[in-house]
PDB file of N, CA and C in Angstrom:
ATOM      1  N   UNK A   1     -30.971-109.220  19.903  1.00  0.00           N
ATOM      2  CA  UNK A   1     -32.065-108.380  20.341  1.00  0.00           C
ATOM      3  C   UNK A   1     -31.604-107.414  21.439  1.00  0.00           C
ATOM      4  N   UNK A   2     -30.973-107.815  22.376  1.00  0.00           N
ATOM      5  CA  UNK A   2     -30.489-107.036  23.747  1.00  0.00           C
ATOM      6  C   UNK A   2     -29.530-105.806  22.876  1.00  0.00           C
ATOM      7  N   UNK A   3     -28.373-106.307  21.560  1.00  0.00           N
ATOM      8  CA  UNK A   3     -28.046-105.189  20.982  1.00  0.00           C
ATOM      9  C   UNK A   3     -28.902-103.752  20.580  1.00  0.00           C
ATOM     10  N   UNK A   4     -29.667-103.952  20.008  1.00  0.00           N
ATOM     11  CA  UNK A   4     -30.799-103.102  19.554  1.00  0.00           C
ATOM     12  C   UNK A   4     -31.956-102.334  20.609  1.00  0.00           C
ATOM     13  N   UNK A   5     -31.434-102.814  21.681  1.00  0.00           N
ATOM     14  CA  UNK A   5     -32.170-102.029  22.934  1.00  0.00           C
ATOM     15  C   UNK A   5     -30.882-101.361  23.454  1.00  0.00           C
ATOM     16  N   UNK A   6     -29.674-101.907  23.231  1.00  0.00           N
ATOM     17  CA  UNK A   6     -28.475-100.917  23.717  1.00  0.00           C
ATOM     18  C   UNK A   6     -28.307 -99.986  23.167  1.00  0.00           C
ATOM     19  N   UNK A   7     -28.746 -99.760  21.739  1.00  0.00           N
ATOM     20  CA  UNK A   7     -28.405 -98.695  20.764  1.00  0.00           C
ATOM     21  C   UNK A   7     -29.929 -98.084  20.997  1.00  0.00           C
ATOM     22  N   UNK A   8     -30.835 -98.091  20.892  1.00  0.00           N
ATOM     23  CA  UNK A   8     -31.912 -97.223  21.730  1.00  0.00           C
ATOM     24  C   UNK A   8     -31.834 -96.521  22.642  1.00  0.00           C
ATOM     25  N   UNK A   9     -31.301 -97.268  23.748  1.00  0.00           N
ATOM     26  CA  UNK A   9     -31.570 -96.265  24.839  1.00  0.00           C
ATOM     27  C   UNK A   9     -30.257 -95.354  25.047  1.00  0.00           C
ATOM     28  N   UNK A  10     -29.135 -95.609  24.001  1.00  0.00           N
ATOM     29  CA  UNK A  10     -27.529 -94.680  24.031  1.00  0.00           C
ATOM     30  C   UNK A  10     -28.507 -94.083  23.145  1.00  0.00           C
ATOM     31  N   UNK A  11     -29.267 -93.855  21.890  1.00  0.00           N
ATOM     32  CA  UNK A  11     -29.902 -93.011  21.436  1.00  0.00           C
ATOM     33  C   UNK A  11     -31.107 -92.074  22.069  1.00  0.00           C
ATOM     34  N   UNK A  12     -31.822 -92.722  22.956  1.00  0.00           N
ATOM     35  CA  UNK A  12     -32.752 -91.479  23.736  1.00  0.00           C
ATOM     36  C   UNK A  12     -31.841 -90.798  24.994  1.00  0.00           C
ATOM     37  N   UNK A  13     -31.118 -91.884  25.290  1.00  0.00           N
ATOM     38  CA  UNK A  13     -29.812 -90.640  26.443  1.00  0.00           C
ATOM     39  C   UNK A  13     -28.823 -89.580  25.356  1.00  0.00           C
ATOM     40  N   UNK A  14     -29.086 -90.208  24.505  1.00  0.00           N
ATOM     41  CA  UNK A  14     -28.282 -88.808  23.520  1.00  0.00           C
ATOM     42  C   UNK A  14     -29.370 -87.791  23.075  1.00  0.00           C
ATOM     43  N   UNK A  15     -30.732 -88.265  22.721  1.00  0.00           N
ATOM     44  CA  UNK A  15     -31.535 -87.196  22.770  1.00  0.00           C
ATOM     45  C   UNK A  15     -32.272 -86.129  23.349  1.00  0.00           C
ATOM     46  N   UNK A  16     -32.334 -86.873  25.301  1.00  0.00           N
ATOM     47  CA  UNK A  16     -32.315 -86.086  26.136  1.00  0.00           C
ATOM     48  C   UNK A  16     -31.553 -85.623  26.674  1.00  0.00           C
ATOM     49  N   UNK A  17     -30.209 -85.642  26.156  1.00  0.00           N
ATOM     50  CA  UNK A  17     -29.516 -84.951  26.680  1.00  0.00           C
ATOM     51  C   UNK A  17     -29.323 -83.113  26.342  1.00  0.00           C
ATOM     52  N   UNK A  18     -29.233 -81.976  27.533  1.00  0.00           N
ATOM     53  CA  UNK A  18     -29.348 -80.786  27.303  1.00  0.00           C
ATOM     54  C   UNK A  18     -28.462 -79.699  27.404  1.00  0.00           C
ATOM     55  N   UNK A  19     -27.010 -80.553  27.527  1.00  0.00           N
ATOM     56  CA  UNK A  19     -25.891 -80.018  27.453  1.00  0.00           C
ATOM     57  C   UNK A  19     -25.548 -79.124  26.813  1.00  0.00           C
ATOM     58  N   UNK A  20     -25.256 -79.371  25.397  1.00  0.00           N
ATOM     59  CA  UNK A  20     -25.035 -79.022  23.968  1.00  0.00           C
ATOM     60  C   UNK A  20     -25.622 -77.856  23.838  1.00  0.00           C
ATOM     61  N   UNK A  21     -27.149 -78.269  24.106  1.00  0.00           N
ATOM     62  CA  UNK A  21     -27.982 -77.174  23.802  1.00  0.00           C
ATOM     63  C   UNK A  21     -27.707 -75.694  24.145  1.00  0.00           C
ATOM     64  N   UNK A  22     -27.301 -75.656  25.660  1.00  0.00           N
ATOM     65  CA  UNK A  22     -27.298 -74.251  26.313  1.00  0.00           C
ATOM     66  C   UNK A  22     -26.009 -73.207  25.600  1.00  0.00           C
ATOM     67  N   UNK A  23     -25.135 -74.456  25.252  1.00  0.00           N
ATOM     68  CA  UNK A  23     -24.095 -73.610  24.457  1.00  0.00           C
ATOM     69  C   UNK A  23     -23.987 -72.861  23.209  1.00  0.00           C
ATOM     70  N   UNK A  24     -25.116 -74.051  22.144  1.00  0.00           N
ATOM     71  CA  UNK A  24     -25.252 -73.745  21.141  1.00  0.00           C
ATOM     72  C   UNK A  24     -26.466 -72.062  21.210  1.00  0.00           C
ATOM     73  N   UNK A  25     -27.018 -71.754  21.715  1.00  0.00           N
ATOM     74  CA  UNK A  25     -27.803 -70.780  22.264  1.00  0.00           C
ATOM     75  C   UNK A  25     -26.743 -70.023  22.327  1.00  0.00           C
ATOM     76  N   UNK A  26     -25.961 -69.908  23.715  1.00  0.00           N
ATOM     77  CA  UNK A  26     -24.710 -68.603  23.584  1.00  0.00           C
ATOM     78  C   UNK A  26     -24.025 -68.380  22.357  1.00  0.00           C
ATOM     79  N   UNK A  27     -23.806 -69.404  21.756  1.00  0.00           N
ATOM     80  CA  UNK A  27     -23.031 -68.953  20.265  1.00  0.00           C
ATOM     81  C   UNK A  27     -24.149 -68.426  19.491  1.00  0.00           C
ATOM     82  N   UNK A  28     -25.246 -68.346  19.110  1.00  0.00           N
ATOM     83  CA  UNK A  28     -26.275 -67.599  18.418  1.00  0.00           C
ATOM     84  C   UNK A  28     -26.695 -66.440  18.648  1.00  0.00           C
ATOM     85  N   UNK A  29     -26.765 -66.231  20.310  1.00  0.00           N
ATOM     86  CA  UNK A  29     -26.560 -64.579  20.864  1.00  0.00           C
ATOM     87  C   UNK A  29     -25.086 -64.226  20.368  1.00  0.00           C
ATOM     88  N   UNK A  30     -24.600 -64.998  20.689  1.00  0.00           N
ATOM     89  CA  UNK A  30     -22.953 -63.836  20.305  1.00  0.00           C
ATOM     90  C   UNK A  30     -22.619 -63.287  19.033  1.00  0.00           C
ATOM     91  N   UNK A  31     -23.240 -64.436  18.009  1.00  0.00           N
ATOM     92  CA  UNK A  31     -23.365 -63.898  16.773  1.00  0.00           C
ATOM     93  C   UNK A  31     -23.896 -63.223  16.296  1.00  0.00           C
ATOM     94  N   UNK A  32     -25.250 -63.204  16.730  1.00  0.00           N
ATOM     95  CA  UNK A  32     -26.296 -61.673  16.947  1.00  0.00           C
ATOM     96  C   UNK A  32     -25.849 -60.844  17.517  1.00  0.00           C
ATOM     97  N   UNK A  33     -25.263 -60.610  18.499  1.00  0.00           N
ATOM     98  CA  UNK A  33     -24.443 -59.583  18.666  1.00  0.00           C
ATOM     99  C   UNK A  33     -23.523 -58.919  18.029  1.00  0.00           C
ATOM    100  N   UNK A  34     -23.043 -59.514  17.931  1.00  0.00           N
ATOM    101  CA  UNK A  34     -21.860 -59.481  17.200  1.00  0.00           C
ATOM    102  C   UNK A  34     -21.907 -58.588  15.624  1.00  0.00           C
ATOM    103  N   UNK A  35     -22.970 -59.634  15.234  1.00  0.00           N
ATOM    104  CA  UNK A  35     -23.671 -58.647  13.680  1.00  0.00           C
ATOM    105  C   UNK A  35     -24.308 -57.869  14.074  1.00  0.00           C
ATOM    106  N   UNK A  36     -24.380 -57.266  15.491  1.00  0.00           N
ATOM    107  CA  UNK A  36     -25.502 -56.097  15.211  1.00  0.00           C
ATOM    108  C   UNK A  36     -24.383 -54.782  15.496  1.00  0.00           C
ATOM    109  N   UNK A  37     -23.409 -54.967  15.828  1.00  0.00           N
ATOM    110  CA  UNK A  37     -22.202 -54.154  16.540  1.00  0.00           C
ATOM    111  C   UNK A  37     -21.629 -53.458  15.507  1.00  0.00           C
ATOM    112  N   UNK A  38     -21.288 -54.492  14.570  1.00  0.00           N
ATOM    113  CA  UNK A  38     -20.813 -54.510  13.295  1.00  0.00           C
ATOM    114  C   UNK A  38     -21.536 -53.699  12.592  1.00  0.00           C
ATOM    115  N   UNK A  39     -22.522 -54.060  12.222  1.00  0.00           N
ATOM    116  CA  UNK A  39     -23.494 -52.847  11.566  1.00  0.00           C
ATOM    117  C   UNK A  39     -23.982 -51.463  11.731  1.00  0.00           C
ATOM    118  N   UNK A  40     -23.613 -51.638  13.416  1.00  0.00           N
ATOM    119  CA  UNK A  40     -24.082 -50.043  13.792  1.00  0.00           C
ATOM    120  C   UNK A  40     -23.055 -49.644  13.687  1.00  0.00           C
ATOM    121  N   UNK A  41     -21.726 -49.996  13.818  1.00  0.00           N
ATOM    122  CA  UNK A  41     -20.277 -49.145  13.786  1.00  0.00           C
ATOM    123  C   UNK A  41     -20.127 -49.059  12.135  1.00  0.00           C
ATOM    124  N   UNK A  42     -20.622 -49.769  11.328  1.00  0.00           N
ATOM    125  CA  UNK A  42     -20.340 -48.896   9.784  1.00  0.00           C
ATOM    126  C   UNK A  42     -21.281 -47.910   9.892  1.00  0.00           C
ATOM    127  N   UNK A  43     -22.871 -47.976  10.410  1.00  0.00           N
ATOM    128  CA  UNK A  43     -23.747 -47.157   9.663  1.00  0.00           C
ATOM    129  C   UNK A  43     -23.118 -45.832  10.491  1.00  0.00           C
ATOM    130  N   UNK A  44     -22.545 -45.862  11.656  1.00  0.00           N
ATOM    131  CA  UNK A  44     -22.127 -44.728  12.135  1.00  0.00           C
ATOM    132  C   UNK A  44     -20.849 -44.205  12.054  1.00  0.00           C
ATOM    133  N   UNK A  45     -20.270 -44.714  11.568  1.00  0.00           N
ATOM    134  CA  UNK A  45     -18.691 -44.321  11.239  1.00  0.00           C
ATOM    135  C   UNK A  45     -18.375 -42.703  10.471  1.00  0.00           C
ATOM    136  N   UNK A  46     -19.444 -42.496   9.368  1.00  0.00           N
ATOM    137  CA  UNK A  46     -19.880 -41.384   8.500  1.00  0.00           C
ATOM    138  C   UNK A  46     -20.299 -40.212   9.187  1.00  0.00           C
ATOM    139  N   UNK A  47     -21.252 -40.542  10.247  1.00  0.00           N
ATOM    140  CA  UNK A  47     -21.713 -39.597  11.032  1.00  0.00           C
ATOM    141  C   UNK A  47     -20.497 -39.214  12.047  1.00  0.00           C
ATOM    142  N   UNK A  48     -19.878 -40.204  12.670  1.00  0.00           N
ATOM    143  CA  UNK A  48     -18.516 -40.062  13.649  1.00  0.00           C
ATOM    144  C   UNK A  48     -17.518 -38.927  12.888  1.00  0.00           C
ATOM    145  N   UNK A  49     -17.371 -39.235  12.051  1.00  0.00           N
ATOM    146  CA  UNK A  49     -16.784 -38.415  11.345  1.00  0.00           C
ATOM    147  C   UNK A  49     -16.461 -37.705  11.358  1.00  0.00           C
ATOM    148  N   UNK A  50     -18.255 -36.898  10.431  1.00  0.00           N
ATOM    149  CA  UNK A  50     -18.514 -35.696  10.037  1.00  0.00           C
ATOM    150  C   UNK A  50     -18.629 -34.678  11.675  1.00  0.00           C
ATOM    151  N   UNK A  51     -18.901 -35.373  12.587  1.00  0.00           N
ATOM    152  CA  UNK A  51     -18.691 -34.681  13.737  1.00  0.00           C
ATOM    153  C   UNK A  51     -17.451 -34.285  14.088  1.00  0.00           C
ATOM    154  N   UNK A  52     -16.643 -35.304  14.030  1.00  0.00           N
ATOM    155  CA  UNK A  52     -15.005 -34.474  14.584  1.00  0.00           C
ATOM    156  C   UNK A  52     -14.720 -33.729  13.607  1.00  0.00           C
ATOM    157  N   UNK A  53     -15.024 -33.793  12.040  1.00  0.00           N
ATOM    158  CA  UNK A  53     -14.666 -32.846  11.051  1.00  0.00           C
ATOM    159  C   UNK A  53     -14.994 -31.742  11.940  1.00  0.00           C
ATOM    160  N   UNK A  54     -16.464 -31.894  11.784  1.00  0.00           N
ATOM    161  CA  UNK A  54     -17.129 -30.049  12.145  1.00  0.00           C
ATOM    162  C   UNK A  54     -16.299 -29.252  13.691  1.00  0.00           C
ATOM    163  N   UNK A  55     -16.423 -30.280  14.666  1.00  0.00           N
ATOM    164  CA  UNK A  55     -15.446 -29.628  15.980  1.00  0.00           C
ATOM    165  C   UNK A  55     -13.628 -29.384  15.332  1.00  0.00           C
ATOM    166  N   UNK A  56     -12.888 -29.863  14.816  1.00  0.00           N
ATOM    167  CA  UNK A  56     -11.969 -29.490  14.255  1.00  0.00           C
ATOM    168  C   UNK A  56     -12.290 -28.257  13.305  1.00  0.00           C
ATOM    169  N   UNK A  57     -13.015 -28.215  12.591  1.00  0.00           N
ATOM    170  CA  UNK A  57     -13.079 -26.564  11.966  1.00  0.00           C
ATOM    171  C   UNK A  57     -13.372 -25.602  12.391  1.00  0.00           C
ATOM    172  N   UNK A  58     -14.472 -25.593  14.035  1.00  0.00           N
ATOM    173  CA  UNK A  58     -14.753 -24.685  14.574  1.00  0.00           C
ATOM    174  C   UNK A  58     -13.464 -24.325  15.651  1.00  0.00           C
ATOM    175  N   UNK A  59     -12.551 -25.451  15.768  1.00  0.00           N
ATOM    176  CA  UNK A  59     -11.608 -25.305  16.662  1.00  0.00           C
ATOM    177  C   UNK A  59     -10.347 -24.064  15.305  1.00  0.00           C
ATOM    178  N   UNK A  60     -10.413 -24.537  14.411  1.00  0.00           N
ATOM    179  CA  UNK A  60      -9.470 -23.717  13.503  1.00  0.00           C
ATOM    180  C   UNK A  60     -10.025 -22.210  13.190  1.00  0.00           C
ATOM    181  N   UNK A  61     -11.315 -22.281  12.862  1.00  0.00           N
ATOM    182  CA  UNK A  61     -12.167 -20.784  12.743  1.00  0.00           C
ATOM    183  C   UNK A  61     -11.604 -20.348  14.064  1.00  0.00           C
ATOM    184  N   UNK A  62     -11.795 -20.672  15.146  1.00  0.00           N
ATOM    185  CA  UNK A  62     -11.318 -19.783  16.461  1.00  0.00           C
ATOM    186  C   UNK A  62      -9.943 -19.482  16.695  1.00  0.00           C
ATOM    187  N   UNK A  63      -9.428 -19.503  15.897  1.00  0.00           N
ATOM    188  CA  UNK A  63      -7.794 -19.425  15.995  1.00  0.00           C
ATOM    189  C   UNK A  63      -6.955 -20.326  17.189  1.00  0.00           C
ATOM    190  N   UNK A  64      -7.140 -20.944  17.401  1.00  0.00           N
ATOM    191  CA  UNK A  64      -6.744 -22.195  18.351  1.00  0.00           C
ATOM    192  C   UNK A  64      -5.539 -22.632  17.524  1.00  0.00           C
ATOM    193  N   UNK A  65      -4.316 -22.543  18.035  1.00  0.00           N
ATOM    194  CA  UNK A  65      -3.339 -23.481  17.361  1.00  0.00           C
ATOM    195  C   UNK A  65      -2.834 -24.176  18.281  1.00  0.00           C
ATOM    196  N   UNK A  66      -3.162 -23.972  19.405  1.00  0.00           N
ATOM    197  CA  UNK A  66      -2.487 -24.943  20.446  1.00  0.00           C
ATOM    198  C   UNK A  66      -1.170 -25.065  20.282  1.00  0.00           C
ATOM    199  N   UNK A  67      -0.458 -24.278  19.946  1.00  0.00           N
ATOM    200  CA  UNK A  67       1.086 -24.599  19.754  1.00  0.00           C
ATOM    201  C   UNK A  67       1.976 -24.029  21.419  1.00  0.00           C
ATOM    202  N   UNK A  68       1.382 -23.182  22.156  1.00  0.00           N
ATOM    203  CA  UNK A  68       2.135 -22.485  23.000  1.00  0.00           C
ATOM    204  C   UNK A  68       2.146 -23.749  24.320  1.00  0.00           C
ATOM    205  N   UNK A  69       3.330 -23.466  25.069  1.00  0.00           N
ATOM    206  CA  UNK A  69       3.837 -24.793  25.549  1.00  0.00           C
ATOM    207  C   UNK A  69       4.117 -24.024  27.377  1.00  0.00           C
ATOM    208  N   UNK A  70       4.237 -25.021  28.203  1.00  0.00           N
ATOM    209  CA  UNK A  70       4.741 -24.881  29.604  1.00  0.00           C
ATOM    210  C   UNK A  70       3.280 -24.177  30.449  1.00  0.00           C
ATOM    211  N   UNK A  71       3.533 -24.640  31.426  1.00  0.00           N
ATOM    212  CA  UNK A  71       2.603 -24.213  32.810  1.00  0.00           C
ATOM    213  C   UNK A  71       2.818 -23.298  33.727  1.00  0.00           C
ATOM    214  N   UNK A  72       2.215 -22.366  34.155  1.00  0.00           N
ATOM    215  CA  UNK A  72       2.727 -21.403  35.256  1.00  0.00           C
ATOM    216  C   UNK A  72       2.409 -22.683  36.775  1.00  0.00           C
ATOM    217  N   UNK A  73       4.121 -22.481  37.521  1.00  0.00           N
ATOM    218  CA  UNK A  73       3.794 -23.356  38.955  1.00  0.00           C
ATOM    219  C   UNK A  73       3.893 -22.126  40.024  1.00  0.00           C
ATOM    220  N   UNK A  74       2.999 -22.310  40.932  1.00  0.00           N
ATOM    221  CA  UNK A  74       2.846 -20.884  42.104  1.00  0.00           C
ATOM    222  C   UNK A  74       3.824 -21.048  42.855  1.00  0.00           C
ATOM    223  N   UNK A  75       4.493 -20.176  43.168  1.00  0.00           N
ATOM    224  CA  UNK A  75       5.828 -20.087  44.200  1.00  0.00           C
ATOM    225  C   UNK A  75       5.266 -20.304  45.127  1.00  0.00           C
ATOM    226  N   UNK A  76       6.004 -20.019  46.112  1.00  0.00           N
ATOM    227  CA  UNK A  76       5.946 -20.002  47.953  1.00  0.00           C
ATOM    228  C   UNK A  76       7.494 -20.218  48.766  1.00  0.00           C
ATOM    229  N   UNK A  77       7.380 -19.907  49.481  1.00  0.00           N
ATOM    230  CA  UNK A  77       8.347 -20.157  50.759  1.00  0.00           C
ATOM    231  C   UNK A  77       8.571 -21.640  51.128  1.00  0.00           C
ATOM    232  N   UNK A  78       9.707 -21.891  51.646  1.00  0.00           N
ATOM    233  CA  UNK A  78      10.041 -23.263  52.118  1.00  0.00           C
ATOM    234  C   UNK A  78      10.333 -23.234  53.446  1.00  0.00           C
ATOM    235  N   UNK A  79      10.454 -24.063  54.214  1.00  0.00           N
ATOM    236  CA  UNK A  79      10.601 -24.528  55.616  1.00  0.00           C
ATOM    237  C   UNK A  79      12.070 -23.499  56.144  1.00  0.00           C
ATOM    238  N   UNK A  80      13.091 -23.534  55.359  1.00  0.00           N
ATOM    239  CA  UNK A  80      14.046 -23.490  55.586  1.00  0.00           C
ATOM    240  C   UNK A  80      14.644 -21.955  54.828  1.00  0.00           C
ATOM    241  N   UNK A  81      13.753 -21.652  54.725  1.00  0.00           N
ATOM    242  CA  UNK A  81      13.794 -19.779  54.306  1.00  0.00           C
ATOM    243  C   UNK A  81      13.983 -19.809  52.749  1.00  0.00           C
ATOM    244  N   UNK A  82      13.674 -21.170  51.964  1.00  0.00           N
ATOM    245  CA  UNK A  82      13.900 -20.791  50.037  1.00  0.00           C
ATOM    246  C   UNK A  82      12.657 -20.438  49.518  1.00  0.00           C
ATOM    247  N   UNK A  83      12.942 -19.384  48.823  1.00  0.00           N
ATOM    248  CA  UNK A  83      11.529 -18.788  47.639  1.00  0.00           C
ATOM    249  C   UNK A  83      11.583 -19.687  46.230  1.00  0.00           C
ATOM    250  N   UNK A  84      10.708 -20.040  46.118  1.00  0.00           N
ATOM    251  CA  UNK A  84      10.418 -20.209  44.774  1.00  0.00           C
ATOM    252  C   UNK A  84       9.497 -19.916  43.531  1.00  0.00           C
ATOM    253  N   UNK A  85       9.590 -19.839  42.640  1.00  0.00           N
ATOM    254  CA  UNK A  85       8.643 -19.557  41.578  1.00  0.00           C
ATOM    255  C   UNK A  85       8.576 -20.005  40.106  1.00  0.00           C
ATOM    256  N   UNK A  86       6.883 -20.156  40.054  1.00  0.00           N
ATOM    257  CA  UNK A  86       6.538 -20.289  38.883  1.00  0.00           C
ATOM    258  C   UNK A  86       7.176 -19.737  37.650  1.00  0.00           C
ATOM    259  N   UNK A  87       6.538 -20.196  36.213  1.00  0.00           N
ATOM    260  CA  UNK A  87       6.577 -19.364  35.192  1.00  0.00           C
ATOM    261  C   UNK A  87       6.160 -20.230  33.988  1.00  0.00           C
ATOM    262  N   UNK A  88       5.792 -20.171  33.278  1.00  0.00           N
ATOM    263  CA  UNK A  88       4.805 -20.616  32.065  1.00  0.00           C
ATOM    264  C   UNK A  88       4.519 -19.750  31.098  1.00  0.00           C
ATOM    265  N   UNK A  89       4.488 -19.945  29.628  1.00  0.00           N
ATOM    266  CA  UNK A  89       3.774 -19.243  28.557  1.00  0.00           C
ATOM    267  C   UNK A  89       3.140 -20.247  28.184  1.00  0.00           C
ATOM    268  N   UNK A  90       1.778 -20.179  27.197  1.00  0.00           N
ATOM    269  CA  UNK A  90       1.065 -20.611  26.412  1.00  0.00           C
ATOM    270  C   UNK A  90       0.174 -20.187  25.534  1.00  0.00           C
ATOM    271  N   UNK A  91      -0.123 -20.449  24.553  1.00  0.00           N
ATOM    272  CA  UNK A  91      -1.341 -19.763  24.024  1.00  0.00           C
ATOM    273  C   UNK A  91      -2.451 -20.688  24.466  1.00  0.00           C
ATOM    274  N   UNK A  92      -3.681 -19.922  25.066  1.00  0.00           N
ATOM    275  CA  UNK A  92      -4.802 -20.573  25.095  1.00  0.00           C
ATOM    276  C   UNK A  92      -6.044 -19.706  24.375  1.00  0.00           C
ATOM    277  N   UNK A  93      -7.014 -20.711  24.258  1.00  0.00           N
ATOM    278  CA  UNK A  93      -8.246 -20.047  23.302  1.00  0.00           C
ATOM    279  C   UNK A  93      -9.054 -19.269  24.197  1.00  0.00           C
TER     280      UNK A  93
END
């Protein structure tokens, strides 16, 4: 008899117990999350797209090739009487 009250009350301390619980909760948000992330990054992927398409063609309609290279650096004087100077080409839009 004393067995069968030991296995009772290891069974209502296992049922009140609320450990488990709080975790199993974070894993159900995360998975909801998770699927909702997922879904908005396909349904928008098409639209992502078609946007950089369209800024890439308006960048090519404008004649933009971005190919021209180097920076102009501003000269000046040094402490010790040296000149220096810039010089740069590029194409810009």
């Amino acid at each position: 008899m004393r067995r069968l009250n030991v296995v009772s009350d290891y069974l209502r301390a296992f049922a009140s117990d609320q450990r488990g619980a709080a975790a199993a909760e974070y894993v159900i948000l995360l998975a909801l999350i998770g699927s909702m992330l997922a879904v908005s990054i396909l349904l928008l992927s098409d639209a992502i797209g078609d946007g950089v398409a369209s800024v890439a063609n308006l960048i090519d309609e404008a004649g933009c090739n971005n190919q021209g290279l180097g920076t102009g650096l501003g000269g000046g004087q040094g402490g010790g009487g040296g000149e220096g100077a810039g010089h740069g080409e590029g194409n810009t839009c």
